[in-house]
Protein backbone atom coordinates (compact mmCIF):
# COMPACT_ATOMS: atom_id res chain seq x y z
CA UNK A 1 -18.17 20.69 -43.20
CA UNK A 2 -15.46 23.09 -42.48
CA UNK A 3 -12.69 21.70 -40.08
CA UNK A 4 -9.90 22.72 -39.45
CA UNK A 5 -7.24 19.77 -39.46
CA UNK A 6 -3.99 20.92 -37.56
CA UNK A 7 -5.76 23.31 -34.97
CA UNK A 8 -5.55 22.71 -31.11
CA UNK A 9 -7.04 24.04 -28.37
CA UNK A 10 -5.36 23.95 -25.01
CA UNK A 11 -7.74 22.52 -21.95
CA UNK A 12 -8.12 24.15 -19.14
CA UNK A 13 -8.54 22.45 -15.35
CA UNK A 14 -10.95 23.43 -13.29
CA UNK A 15 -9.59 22.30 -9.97
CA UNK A 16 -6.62 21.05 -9.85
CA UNK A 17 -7.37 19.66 -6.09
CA UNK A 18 -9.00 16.52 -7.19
CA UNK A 19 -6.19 15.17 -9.18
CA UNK A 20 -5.03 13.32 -6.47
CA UNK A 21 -8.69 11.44 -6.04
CA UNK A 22 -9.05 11.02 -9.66
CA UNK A 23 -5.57 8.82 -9.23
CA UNK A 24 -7.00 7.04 -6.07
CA UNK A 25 -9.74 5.77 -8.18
CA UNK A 26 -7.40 4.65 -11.26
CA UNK A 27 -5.89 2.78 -8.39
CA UNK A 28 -8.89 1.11 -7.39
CA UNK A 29 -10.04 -0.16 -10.79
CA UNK A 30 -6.95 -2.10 -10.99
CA UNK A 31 -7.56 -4.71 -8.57
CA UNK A 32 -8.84 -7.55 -9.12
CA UNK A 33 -10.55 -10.59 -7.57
CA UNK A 34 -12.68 -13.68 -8.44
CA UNK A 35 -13.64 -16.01 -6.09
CA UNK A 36 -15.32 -19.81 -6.28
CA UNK A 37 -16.42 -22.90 -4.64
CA UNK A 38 -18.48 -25.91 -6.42
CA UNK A 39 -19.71 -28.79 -4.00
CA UNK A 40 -21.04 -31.61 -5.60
CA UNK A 41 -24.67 -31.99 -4.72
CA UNK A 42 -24.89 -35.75 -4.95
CA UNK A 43 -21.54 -36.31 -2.63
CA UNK A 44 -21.49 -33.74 0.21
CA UNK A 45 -17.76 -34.41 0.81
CA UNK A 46 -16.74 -33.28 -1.85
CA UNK A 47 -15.79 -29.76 -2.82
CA UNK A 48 -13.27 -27.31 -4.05
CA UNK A 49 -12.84 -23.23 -4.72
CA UNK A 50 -10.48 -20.97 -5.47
CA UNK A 51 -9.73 -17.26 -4.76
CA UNK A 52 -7.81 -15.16 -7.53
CA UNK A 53 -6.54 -11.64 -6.56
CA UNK A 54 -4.13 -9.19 -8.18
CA UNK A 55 -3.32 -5.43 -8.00
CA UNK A 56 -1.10 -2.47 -9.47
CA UNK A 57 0.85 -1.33 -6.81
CA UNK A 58 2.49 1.95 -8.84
CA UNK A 59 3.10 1.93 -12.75
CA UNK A 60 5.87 -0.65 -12.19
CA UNK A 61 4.94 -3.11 -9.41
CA UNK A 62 1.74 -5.26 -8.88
CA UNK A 63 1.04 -8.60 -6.83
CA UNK A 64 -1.00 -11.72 -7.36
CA UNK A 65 -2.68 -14.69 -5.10
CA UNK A 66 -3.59 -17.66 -6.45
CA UNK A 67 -4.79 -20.30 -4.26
CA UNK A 68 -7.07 -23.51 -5.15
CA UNK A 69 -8.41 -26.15 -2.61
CA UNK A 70 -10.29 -29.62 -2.72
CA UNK A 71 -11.75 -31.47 -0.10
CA UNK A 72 -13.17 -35.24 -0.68
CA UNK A 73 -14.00 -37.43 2.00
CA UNK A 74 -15.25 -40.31 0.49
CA UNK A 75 -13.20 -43.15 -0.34
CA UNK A 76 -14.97 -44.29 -3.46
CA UNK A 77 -14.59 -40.80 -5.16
CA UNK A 78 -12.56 -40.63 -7.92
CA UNK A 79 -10.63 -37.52 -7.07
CA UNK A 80 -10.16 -39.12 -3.54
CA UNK A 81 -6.80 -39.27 -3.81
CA UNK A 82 -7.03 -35.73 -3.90
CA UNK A 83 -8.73 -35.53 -0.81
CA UNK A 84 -7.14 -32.31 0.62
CA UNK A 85 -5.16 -30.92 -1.83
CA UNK A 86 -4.23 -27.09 -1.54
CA UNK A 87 -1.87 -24.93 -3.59
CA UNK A 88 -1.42 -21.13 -2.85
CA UNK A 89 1.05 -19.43 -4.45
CA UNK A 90 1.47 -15.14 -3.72
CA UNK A 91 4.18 -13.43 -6.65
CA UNK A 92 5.34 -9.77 -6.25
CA UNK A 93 6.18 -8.42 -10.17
CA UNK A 94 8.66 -5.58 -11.05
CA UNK A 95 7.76 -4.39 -14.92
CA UNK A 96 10.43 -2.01 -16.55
């Protein structure tokens, strides 16, 4: 094996046009989201879900949703006194 340690070779771009789409796509691939709902089969009143999003706005701001809901409508459920609970909660993050 003979390798040189130490050597480089400098690249050369081919079209220098599609930089802008390769940075379109990185911007893509940074967002986020996951979404859910569960219903419980024996008790049709009764459900909740969430939604989770986030995203890279440029290299130092991004935002985030969180928001989580549950619906039960009968009164013997445990979680009744739940019965419509919702939380959302949207944060806008500055990273230096």
């Amino acid at each position: 094996m003979n390798a040189k340690v130490g050597t480089f070779t400098d690249y050369k771009v081919a079209d220098i046009s599609l930089a802008n789409y390769g940075r379109s796509e990185i911007h893509i691939a940074e967002t986020e989201m996951l979404f859910g709902f569960v219903q419980d089969l024996e008790e049709k009143g009764t459900y909740s879900g969430f939604i989770e999003a986030s995203s890279r706005l440029t290299s130092n701001w991004s935002w985030k949703l969180n928001g989580y809901f549950f619906s039960s409508d009968d009164i013997e459920d445990p979680y009744y006194f739940l019965r419509r609970d919702d939380h959302v909660q949207f944060s806008l993050e500055y990273y230096f």
